[in-house]
Protein backbone atom coordinates (compact mmCIF):
# COMPACT_ATOMS: atom_id res chain seq x y z
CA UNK A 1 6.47 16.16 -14.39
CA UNK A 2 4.18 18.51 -13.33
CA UNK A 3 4.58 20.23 -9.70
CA UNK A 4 0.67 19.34 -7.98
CA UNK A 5 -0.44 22.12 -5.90
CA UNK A 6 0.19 21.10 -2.31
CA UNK A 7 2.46 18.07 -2.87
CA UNK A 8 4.42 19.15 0.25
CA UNK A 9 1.54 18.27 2.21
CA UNK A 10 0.16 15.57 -0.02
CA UNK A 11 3.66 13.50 0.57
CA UNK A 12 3.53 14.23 4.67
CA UNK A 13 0.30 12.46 3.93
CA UNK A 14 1.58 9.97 1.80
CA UNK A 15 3.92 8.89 4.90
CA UNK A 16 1.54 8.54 7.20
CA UNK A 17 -0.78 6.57 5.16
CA UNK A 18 2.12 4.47 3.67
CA UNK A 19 3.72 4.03 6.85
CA UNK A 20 0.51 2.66 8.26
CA UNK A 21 0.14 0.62 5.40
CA UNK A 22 3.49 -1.07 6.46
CA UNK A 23 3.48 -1.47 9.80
CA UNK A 24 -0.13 -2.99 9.30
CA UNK A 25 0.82 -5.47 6.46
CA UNK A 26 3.88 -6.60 9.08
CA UNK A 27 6.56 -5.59 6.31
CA UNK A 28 8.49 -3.29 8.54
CA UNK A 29 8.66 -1.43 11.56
CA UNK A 30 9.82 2.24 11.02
CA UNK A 31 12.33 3.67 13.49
CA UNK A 32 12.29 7.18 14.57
CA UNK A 33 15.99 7.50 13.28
CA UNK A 34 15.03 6.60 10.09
CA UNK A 35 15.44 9.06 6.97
CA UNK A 36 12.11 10.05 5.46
CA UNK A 37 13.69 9.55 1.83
CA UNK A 38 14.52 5.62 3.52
CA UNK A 39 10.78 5.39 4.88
CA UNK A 40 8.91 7.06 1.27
CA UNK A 41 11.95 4.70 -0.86
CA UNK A 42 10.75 1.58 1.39
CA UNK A 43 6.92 2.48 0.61
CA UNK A 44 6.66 3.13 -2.94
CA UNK A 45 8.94 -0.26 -3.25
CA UNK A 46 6.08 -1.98 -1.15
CA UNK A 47 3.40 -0.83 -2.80
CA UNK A 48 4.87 -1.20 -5.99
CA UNK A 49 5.45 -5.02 -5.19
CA UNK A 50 1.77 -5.16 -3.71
CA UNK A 51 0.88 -3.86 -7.60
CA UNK A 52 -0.76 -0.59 -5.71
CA UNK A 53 1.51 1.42 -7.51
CA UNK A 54 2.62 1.18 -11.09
CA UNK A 55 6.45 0.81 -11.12
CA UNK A 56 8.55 4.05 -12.83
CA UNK A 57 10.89 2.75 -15.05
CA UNK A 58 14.43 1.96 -12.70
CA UNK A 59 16.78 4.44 -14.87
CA UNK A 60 13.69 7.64 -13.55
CA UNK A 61 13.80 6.40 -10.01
CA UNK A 62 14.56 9.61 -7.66
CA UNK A 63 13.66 10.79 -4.81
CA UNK A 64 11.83 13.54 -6.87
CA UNK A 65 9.66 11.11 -8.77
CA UNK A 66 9.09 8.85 -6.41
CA UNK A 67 7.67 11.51 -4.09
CA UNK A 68 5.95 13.12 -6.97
CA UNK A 69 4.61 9.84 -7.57
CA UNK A 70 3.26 8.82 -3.84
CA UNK A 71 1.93 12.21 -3.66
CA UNK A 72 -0.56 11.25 -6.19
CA UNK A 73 -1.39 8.31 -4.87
CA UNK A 74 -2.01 10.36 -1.12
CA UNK A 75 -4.45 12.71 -3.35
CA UNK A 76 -6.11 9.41 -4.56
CA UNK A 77 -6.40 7.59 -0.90
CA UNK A 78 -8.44 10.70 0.52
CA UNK A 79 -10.65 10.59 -2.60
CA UNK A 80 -11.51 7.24 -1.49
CA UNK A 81 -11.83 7.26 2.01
């Protein structure tokens, strides 16, 4: 898996848009106590189960991927808005 060149900021952006996505869909309300790695875990599950996303198989599920993987999604949402 290749490191994308601002993925920090890509995945702060992935949060916002995912927790939007969320709290607009009525799936959850996010708590400011929760754990980001709880909030991004909670979004890539939703949006894998909204068939957004394409599922990683379970045994490569990490925090690591996962964020790797809703980084690239962020990069895909600003190309289309």
């Amino acid at each position: 898996m290749k490191k994308l060149k601002d993925e920090k900021e890509l995945i702060r952006k992935a949060l916002e848009i995912g927790q939007a996505y969320v709290e607009k869909r009525g799936a959850a309300k996010f708590e400011p106590g929760d754990s980001v790695n709880d909030r991004l875990l909670y979004i890539y599950r939703l949006l894998v189960h909204d068939r957004l996303l394409q599922p990683l198989p379970e045994e490569q599920v990490s925090q690591k991927s996962i964020r790797h993987r809703l980084a690239i999604w962020a990069s895909k949402q600003q190309t289309s808005s």
